[in-house]
C-alpha atoms as a PDB file:
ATOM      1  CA  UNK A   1       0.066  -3.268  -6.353  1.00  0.00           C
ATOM      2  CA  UNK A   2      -2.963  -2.982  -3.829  1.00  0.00           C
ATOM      3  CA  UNK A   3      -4.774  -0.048  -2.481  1.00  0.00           C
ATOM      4  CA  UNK A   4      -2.517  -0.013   0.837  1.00  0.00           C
ATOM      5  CA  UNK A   5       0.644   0.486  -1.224  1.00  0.00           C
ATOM      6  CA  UNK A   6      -0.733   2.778  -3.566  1.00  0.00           C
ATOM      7  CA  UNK A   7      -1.432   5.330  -0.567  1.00  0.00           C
ATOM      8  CA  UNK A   8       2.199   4.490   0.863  1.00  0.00           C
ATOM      9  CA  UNK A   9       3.916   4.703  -2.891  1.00  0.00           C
ATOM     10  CA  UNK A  10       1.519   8.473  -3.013  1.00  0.00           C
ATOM     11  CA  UNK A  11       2.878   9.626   0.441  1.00  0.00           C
ATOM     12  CA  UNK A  12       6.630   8.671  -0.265  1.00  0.00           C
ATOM     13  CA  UNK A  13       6.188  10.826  -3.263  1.00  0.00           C
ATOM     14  CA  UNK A  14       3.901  13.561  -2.266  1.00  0.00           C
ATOM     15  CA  UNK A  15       2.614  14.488   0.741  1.00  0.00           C
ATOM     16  CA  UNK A  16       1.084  12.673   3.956  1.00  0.00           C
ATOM     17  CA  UNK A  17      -2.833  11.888   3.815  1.00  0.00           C
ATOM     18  CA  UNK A  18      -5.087  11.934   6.584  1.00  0.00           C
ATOM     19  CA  UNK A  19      -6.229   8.850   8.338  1.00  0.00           C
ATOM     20  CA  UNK A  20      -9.698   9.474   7.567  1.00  0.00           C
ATOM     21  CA  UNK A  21      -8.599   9.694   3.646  1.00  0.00           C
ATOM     22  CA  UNK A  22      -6.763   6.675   3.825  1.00  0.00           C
ATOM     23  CA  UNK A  23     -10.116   4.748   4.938  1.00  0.00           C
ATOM     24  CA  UNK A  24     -12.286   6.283   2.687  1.00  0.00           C
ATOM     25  CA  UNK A  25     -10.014   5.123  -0.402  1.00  0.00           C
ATOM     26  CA  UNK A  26      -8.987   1.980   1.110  1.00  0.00           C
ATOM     27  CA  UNK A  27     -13.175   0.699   0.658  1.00  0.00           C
ATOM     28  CA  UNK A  28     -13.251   2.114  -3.294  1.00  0.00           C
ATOM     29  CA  UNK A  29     -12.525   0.053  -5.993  1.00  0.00           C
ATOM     30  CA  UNK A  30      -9.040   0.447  -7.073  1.00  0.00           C
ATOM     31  CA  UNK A  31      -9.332   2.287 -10.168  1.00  0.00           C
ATOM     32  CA  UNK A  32     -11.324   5.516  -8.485  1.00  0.00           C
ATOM     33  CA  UNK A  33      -7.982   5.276  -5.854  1.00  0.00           C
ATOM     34  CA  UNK A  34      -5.993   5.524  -8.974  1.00  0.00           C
ATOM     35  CA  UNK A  35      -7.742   8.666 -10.478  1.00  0.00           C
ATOM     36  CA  UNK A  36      -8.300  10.496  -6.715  1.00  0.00           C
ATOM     37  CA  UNK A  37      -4.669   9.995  -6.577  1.00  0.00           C
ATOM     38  CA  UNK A  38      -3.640  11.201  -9.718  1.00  0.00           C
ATOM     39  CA  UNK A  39      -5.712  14.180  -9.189  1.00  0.00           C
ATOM     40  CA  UNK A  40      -4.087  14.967  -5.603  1.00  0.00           C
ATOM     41  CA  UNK A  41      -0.603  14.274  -7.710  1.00  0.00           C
ATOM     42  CA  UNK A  42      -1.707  16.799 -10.327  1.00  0.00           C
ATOM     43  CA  UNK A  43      -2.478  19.598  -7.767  1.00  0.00           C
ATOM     44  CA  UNK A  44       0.826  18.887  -6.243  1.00  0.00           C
ATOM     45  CA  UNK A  45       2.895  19.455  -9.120  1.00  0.00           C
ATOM     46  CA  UNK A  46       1.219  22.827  -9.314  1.00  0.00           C
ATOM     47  CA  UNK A  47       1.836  24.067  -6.354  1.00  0.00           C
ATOM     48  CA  UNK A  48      -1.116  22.855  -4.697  1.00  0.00           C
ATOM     49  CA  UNK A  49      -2.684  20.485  -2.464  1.00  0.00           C
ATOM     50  CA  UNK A  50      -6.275  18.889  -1.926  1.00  0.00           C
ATOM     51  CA  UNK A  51      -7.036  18.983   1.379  1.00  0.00           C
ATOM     52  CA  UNK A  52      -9.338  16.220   2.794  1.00  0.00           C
END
């Protein structure tokens, strides 16, 4: 699974991200998309959400 589908697979589940958010992960290597994600997952489940 790429970057692209990561951010699609994270908005089905989640929440929508911002343009600008999806280019700034799109250029980092894949496993920093992996832990920003997880991160914005974690805040989710707890009733939060990281705003970018």
């Amino acid at each position: 699974m790429g970057i692209l589908e990561l951010i699609e697979q994270f908005e089905i589940d989640y929440y929508p991200l911002s343009y600008e958010k999806k280019t700034l992960l799109a250029d980092q290597p894949i496993h920093q998309v992996v832990a920003c994600l997880s991160e914005m997952a974690s805040w989710h489940e707890c009733g939060g959400r990281l705003s970018w």
